[in-house]
Structures are given as C-alpha cells and as structure tokens.
C-alpha atoms as a PDB file:
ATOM      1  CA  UNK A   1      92.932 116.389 -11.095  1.00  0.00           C
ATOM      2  CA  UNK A   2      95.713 118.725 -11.488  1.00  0.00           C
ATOM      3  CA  UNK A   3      95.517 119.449  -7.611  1.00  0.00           C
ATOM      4  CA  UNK A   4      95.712 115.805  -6.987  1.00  0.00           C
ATOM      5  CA  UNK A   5      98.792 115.504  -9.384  1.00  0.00           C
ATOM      6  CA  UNK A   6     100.942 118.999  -8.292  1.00  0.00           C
ATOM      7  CA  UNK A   7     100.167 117.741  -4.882  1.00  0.00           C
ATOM      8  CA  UNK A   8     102.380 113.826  -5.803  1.00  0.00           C
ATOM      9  CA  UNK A   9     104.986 116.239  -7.288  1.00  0.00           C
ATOM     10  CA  UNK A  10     105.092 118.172  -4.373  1.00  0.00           C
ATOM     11  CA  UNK A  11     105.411 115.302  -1.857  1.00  0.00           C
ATOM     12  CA  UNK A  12     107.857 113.663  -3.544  1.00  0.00           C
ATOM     13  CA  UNK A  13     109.970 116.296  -3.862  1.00  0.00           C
ATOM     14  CA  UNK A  14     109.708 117.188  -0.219  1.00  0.00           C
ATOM     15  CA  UNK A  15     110.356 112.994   0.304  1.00  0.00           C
ATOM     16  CA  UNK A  16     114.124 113.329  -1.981  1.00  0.00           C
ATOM     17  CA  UNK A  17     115.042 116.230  -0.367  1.00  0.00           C
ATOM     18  CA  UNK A  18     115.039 114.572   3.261  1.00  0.00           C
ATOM     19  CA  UNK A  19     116.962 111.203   1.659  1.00  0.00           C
ATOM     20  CA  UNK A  20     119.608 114.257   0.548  1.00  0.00           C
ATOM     21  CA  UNK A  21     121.349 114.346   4.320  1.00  0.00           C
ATOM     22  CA  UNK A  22     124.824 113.671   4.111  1.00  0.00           C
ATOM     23  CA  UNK A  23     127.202 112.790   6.607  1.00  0.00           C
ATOM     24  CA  UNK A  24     130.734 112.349   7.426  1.00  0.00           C
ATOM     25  CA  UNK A  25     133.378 109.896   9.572  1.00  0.00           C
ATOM     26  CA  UNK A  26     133.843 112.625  12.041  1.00  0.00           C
ATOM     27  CA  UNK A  27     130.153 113.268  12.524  1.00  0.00           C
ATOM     28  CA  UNK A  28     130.108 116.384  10.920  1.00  0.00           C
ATOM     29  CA  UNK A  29     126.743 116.605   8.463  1.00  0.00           C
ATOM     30  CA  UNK A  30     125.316 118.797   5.810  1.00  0.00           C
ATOM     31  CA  UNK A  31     121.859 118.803   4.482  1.00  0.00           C
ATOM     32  CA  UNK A  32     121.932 119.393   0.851  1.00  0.00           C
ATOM     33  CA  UNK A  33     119.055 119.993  -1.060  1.00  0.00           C
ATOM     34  CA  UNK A  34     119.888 122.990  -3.333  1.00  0.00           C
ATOM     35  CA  UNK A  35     118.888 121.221  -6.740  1.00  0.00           C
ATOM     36  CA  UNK A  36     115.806 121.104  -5.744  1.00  0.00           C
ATOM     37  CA  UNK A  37     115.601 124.800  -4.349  1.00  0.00           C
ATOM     38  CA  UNK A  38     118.128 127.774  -5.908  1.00  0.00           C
ATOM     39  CA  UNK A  39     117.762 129.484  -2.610  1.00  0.00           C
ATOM     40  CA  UNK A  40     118.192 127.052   0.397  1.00  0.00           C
ATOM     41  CA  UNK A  41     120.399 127.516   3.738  1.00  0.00           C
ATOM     42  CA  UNK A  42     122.216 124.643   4.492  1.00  0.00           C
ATOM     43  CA  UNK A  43     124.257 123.786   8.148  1.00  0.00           C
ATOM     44  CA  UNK A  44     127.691 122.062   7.796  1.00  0.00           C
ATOM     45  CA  UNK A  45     128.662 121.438  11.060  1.00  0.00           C
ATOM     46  CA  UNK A  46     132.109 120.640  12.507  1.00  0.00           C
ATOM     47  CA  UNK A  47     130.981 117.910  14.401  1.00  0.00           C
ATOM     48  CA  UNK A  48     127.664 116.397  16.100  1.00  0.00           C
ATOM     49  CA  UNK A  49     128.888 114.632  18.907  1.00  0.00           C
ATOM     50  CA  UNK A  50     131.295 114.998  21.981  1.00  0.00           C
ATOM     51  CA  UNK A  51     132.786 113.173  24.525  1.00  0.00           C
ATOM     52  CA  UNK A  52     133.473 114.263  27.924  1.00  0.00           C
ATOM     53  CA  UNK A  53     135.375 111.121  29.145  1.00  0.00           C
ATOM     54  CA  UNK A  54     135.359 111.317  32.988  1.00  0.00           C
ATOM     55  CA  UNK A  55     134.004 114.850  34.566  1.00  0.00           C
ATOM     56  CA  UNK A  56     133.656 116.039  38.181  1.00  0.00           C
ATOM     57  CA  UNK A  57     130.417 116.233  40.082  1.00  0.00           C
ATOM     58  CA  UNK A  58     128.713 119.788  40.311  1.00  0.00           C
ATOM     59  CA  UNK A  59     131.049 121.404  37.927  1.00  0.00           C
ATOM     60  CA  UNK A  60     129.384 122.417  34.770  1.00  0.00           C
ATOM     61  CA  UNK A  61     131.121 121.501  31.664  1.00  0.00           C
ATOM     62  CA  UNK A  62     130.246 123.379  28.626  1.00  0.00           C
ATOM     63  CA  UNK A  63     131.018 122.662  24.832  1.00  0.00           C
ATOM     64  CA  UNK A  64     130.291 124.784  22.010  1.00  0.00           C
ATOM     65  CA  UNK A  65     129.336 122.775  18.414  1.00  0.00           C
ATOM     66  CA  UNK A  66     130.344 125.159  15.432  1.00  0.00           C
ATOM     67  CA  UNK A  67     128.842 125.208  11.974  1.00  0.00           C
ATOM     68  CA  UNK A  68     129.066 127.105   8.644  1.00  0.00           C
ATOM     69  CA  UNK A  69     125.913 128.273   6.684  1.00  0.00           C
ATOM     70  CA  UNK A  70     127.525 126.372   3.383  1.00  0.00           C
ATOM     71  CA  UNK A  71     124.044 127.248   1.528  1.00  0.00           C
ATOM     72  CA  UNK A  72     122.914 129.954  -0.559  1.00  0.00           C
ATOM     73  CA  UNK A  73     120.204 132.227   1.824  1.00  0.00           C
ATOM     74  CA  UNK A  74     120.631 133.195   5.562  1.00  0.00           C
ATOM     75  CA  UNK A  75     120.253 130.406   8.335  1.00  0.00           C
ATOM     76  CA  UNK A  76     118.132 131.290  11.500  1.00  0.00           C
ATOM     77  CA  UNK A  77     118.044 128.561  14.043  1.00  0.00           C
ATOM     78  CA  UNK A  78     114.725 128.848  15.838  1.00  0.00           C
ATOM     79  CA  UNK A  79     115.100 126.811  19.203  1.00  0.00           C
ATOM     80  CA  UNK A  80     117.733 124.788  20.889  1.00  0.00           C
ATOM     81  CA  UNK A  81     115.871 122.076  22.920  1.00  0.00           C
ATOM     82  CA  UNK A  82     118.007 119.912  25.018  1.00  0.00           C
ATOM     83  CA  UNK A  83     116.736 116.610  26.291  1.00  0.00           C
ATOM     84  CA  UNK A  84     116.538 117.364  30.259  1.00  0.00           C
ATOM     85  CA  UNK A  85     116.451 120.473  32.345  1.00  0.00           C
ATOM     86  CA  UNK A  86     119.671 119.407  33.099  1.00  0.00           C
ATOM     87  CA  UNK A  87     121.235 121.465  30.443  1.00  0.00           C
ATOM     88  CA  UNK A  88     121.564 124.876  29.071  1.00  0.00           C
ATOM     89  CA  UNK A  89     120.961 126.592  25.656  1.00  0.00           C
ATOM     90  CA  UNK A  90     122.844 129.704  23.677  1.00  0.00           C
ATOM     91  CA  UNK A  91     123.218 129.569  20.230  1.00  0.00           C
ATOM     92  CA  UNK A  92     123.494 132.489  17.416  1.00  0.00           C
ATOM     93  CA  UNK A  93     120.258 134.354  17.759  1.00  0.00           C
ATOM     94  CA  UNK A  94     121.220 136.792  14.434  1.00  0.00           C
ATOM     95  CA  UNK A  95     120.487 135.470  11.068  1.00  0.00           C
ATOM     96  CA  UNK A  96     123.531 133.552   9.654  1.00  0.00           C
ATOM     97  CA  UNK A  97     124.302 134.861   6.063  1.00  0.00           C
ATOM     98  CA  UNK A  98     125.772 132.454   3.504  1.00  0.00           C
ATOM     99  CA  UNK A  99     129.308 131.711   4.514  1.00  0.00           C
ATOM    100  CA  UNK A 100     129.173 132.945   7.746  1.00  0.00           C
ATOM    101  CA  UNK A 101     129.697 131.318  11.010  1.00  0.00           C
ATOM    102  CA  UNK A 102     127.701 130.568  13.968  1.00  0.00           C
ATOM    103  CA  UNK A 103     127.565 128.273  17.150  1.00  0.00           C
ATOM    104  CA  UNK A 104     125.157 126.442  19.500  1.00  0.00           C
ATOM    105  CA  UNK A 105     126.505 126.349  22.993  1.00  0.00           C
ATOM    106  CA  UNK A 106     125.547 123.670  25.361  1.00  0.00           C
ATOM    107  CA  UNK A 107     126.232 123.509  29.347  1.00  0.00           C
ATOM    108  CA  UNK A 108     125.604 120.319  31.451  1.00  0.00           C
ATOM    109  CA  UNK A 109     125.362 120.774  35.023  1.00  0.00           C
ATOM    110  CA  UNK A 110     126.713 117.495  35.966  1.00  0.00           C
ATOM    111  CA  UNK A 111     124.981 117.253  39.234  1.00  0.00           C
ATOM    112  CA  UNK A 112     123.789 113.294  38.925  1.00  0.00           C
ATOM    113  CA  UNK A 113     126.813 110.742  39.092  1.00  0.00           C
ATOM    114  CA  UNK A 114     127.086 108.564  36.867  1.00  0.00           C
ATOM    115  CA  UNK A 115     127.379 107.590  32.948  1.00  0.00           C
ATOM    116  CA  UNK A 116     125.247 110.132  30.829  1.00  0.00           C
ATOM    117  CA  UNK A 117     123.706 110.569  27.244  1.00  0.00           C
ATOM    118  CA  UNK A 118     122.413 113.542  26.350  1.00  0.00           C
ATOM    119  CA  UNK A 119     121.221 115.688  23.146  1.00  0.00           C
ATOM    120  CA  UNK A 120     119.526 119.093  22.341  1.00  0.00           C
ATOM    121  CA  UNK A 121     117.634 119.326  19.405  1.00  0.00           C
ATOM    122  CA  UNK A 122     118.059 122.313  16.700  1.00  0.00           C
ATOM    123  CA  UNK A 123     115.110 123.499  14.745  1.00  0.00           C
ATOM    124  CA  UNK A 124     116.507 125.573  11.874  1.00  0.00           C
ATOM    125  CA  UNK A 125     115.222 126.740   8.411  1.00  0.00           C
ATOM    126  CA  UNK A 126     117.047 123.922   6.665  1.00  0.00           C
ATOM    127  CA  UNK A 127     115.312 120.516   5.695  1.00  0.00           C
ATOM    128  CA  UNK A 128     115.472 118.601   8.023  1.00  0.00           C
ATOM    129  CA  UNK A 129     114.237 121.211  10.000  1.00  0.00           C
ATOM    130  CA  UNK A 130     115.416 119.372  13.155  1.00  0.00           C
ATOM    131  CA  UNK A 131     119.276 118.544  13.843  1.00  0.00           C
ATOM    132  CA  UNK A 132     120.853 115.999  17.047  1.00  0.00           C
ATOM    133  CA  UNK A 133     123.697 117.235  18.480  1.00  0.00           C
ATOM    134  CA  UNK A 134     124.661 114.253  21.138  1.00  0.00           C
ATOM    135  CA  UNK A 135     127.332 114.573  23.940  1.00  0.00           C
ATOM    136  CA  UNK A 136     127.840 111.724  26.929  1.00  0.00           C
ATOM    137  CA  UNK A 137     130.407 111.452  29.816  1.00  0.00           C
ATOM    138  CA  UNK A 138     130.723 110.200  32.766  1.00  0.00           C
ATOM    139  CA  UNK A 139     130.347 112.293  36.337  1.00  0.00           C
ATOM    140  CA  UNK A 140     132.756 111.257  39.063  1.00  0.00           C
ATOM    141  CA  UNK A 141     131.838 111.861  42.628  1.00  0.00           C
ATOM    142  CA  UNK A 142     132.562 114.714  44.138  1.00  0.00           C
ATOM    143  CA  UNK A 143     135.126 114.313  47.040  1.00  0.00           C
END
C-alpha cells in the first residue's frame, strides 16, 4: 500500500513539474521546477525561434541560439537532433555550471528552393528533458 501511494506522490509531482514551463513574448523559455527539487539545472534561453526572411540557394546559413544555465546544478545537453539531414549540429559539449553560458549552433544547407520550417530538438538534464528550437526562411534560386 505504501508503494502504491509514494508511487501517486511521485507521479504527480513529476506531472506539476512539466505544467511549470514558462515562456516569454520573445520566445525565450525557462523551465522552472526548483520547488520541487533544491538542486535542478534550468535553460533560459534568449530566444527559440528565427527567421531567415529570404536566403540564397546553396549557401549555408547558420544561427547560433544562446542560453544561460539560470538553475542551481550544471546543465549537460545530451543530443541536438535536427528534423532533416538537411542541417547541422554543435552545441556546448562541457557541462554548463550554474550561471554560465552556452550555445547550440545550427547550419541549414539551403540546397531545396523554396519556403522552409525546420527544428532540432535538445535533450538536456532539465524537465522537460526535450526543448524545440524552430527556424524557417525562404531559399531563393540560385542565379
């Protein structure tokens, strides 16, 4: 019985602490769930999106999405999946202590013409363990 009740606690707390993600006007987000955990690491990014507006064909645009660890232990991001093959990954590999800085760095190759959509998902030790970052354009034809 006790199993069965430490186990409702449990998921419940686990269920308030992913209702806890904030976000702002300018896209930037932090997940907050330090009152339920003294020790937690916590990703305030900058921002979560980006527009390109109109790009070239063939010329790789990159754009680098900046965040702060805001929380109270070191932040290791894990992967950095993007949503096609069309882009690449680099992000901060080291672990991110509190108040420190870090970055994940995305690069489209912007070989298909046309109006794009794209995102790359981070897997961090924060909860949610997953975080969008979303960036769209449009590719021009090259000339």
């Amino acid at each position: 019985m006790k199993k069965i009740i430490l186990t409702i606690v449990t998921i419940l707390l686990v269920g308030s602490m992913l209702i806890s993600q904030k976000s702002n006007a300018q896209g930037a987000s932090a997940i907050s769930f330090g009152a339920v955990f003294n020790k937690a690491a916590v990703l305030t990014w900058e921002k979560t999106n980006m527009d390109f507006g109109k790009i070239p064909q063939n010329v790789p645009v990159k754009m680098t999405f900046n965040f702060t660890n805001t929380g109270t232990a070191p932040l290791i991001i894990m992967t950095v999946t993007p949503s096609c093959g069309c882009t690449a990954t680099d992000f901060t590999k080291s672990s991110i202590e509190p108040g420190q800085k870090g970055f994940v760095t995305l690069t489209y190759n912007a070989s298909a013409v046309g109006v794009f959509s794209k995102t790359a998902t981070v897997n961090a030790n924060t909860i949610p363990g997953a975080i969008i970052l979303e960036f769209n354009g449009e590719v021009l034809a090259a000339k």
